[in-house]
Protein backbone atom coordinates (compact mmCIF):
# COMPACT_ATOMS: atom_id res chain seq x y z
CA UNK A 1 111.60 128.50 102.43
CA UNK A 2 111.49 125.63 104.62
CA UNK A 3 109.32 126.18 107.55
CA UNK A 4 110.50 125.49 111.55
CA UNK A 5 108.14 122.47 111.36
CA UNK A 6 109.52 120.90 108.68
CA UNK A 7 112.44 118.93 109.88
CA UNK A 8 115.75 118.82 107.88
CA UNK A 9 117.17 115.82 107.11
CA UNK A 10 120.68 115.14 108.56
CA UNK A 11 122.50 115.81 105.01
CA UNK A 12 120.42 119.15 104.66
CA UNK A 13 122.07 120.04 108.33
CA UNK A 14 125.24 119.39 107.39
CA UNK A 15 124.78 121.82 103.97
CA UNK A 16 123.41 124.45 106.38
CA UNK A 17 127.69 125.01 107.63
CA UNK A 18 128.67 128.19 106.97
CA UNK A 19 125.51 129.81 105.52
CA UNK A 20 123.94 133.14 106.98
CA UNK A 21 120.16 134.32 107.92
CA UNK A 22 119.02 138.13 107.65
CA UNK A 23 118.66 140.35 110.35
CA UNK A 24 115.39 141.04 112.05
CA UNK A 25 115.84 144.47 112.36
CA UNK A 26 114.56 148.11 112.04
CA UNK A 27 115.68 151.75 113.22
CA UNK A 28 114.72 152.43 116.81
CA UNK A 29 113.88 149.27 118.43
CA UNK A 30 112.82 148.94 121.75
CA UNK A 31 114.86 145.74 121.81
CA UNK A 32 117.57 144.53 119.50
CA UNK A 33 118.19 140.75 120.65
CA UNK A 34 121.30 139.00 119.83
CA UNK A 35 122.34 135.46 119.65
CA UNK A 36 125.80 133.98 119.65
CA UNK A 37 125.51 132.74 115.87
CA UNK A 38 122.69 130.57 113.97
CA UNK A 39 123.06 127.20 114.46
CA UNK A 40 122.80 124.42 111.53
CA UNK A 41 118.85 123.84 111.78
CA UNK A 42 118.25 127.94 111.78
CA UNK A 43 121.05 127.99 108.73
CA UNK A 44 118.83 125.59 106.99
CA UNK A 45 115.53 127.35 107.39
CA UNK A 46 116.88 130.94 107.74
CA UNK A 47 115.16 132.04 110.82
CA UNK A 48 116.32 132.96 114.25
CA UNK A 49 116.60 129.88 117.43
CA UNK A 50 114.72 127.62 114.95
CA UNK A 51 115.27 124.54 116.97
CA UNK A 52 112.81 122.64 117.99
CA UNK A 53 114.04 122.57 122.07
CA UNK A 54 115.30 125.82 122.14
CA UNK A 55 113.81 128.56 124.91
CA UNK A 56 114.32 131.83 123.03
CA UNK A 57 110.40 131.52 121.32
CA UNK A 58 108.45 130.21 124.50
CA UNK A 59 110.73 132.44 127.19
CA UNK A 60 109.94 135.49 124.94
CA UNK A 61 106.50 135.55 125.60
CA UNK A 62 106.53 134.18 129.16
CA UNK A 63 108.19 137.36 129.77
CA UNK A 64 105.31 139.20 128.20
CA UNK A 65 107.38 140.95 125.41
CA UNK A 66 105.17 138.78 122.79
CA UNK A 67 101.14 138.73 123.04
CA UNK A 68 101.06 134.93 122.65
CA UNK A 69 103.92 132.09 121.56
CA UNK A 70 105.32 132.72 118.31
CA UNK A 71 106.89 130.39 115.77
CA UNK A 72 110.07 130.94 114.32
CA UNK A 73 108.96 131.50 110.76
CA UNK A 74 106.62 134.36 112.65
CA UNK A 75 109.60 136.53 113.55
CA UNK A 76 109.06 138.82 111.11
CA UNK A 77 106.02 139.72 113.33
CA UNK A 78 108.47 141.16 116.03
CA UNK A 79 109.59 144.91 114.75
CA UNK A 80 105.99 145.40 115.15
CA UNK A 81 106.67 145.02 118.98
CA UNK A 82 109.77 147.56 118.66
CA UNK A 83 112.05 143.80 119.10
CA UNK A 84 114.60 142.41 116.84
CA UNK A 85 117.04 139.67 116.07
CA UNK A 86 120.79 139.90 115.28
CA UNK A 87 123.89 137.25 115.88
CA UNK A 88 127.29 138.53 116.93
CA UNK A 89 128.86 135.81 114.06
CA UNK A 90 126.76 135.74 111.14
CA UNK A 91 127.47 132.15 109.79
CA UNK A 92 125.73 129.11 110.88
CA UNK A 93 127.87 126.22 112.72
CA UNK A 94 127.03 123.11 114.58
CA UNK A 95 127.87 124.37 117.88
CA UNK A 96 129.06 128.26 119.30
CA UNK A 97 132.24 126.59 120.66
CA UNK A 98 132.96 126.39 116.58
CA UNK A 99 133.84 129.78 116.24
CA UNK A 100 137.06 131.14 116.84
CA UNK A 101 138.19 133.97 119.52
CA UNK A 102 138.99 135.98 116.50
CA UNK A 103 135.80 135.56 114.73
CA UNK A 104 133.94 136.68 118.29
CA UNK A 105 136.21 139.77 118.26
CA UNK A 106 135.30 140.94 115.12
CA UNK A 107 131.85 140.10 115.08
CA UNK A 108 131.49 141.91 118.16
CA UNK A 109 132.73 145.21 116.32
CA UNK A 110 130.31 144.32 113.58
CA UNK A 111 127.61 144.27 116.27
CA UNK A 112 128.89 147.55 117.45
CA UNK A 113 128.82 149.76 114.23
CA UNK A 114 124.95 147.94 113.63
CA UNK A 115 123.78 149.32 116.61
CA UNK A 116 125.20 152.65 115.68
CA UNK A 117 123.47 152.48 112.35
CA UNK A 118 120.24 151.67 113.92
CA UNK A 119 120.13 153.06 117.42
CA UNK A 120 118.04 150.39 119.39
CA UNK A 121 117.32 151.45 123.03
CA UNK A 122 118.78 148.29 124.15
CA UNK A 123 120.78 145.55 123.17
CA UNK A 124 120.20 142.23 125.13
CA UNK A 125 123.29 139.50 124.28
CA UNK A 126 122.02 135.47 124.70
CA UNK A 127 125.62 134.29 125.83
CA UNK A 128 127.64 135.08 128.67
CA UNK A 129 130.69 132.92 127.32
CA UNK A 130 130.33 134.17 123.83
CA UNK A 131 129.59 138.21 125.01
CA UNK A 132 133.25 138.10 127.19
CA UNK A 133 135.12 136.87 123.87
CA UNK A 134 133.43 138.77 121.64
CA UNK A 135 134.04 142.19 124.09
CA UNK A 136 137.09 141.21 126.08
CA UNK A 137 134.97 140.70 129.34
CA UNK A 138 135.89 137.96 130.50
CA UNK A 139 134.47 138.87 134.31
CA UNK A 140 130.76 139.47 133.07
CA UNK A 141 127.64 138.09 134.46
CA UNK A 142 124.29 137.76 133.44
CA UNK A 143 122.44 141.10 133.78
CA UNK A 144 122.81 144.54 133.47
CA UNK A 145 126.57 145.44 132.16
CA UNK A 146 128.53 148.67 133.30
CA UNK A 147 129.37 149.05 130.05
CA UNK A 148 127.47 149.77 127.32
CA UNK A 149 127.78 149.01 123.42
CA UNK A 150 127.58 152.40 121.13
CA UNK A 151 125.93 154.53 123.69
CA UNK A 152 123.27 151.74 124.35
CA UNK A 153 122.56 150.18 127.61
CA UNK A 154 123.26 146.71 127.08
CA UNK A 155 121.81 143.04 129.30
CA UNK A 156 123.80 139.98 128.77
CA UNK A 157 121.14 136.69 129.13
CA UNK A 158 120.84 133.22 129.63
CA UNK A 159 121.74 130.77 126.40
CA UNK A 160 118.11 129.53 125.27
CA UNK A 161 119.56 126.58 123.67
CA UNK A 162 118.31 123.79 124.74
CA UNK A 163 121.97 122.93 125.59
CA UNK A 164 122.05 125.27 127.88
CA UNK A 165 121.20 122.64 130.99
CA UNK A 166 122.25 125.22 133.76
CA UNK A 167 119.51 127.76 133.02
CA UNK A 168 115.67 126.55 133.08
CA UNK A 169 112.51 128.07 130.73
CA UNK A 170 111.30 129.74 133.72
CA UNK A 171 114.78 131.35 134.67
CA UNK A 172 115.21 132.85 131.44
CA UNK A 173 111.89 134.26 131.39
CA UNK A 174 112.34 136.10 134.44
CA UNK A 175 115.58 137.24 132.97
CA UNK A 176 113.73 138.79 129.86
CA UNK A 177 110.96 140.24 132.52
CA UNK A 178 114.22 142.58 134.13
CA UNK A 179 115.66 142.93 130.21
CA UNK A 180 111.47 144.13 129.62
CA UNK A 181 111.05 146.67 132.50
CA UNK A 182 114.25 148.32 131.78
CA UNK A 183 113.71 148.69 128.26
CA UNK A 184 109.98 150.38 129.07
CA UNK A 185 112.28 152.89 131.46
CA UNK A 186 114.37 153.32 128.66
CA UNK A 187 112.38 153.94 125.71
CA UNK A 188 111.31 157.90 125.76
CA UNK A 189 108.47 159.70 124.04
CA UNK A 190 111.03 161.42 121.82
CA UNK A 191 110.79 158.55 119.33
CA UNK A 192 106.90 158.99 119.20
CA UNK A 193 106.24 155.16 120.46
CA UNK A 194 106.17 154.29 124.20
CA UNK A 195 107.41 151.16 124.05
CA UNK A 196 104.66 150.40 126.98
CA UNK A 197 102.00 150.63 123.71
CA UNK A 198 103.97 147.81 122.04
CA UNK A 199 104.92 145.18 125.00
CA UNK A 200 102.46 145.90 127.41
């Protein structure tokens, strides 16, 4: 597997178009994170905001849900902290704005029944745009959402990409801080791990 430090040549990008990455996922997260979709330089090395640029990686543990900066190619690392990684679309395009409304729709269910299956006490969404078309939204804001998604509570966040120009590092660490405190509030002792043991 190609490592994020090993940077993929422009033909190698291009390849990456329509290919899919697993999951980072296990029952009962504290956490379940999800992304819009992968883009071409996570297609190509099969792990999660890959990117050199993008946020997701240093915000993370700015927010003090990692114990120090991971590297993409680390996220297996992650269910250890009760976190994980999903994508509302599964394949990998040059840019979100790729995917069609009908795609985001029907991801979005996918995303749905996955969170039934595995019951994560929260589900945090990295895309405001993408998280109205996927739900039908199309009034949502960053934070907290009246609704939820299966019975979960559910955050919407900042886009990490480096894209993203509106939204700074700092901004969307502070962001994952109010995603992190809820989740500890969230997570009882019923499950036998206090999610306080695994993200401080």
């Amino acid at each position: 597997m190609t490592t994020a430090a090993t940077r993929p040549t422009r033909d190698q990008l291009a390849a990456a178009h329509g290919t899919t990455i697993p999951d980072v996922i296990a029952p009962g997260l504290d956490v379940l994170f999800c992304g819009i979709n992968p883009g071409l330089y996570s297609g190509h090395t099969r792990l999660h905001f890959a990117r050199p640029g993008n946020r997701f990686w240093p915000a993370l543990h700015r927010s003090g849900f990692t114990p120090r900066l991971l590297r993409p190619d680390e996220q297996h690392l992650l269910t250890g902290w009760g976190l994980g990684i999903t994508n509302i679309v599964a394949r990998a395009t040059a840019r979100a704005d790729e995917l069609t409304p009908d795609e985001l729709r029907e991801g979005g269910a996918a995303l749905a029944r996955r969170i039934a299956e595995y019951r994560p006490a929260m589900v945090a969404v990295l895309g405001v745009t993408a998280y109205r078309g996927a739900f039908g939204r199309p009034k949502a804001v960053v934070g907290p959402q009246p609704e939820g998604l299966a019975d979960t509570p559910l955050w919407v966040l900042p886009n990490p990409s480096g894209l993203n120009a509106h939204w700074t590092p700092d901004a969307i660490a502070a962001e994952l801080r109010r995603v992190r405190e809820a989740a500890r509030s969230h997570r009882g002792p019923s499950t036998g791990t206090d999610s306080r043991d695994r993200f401080g």
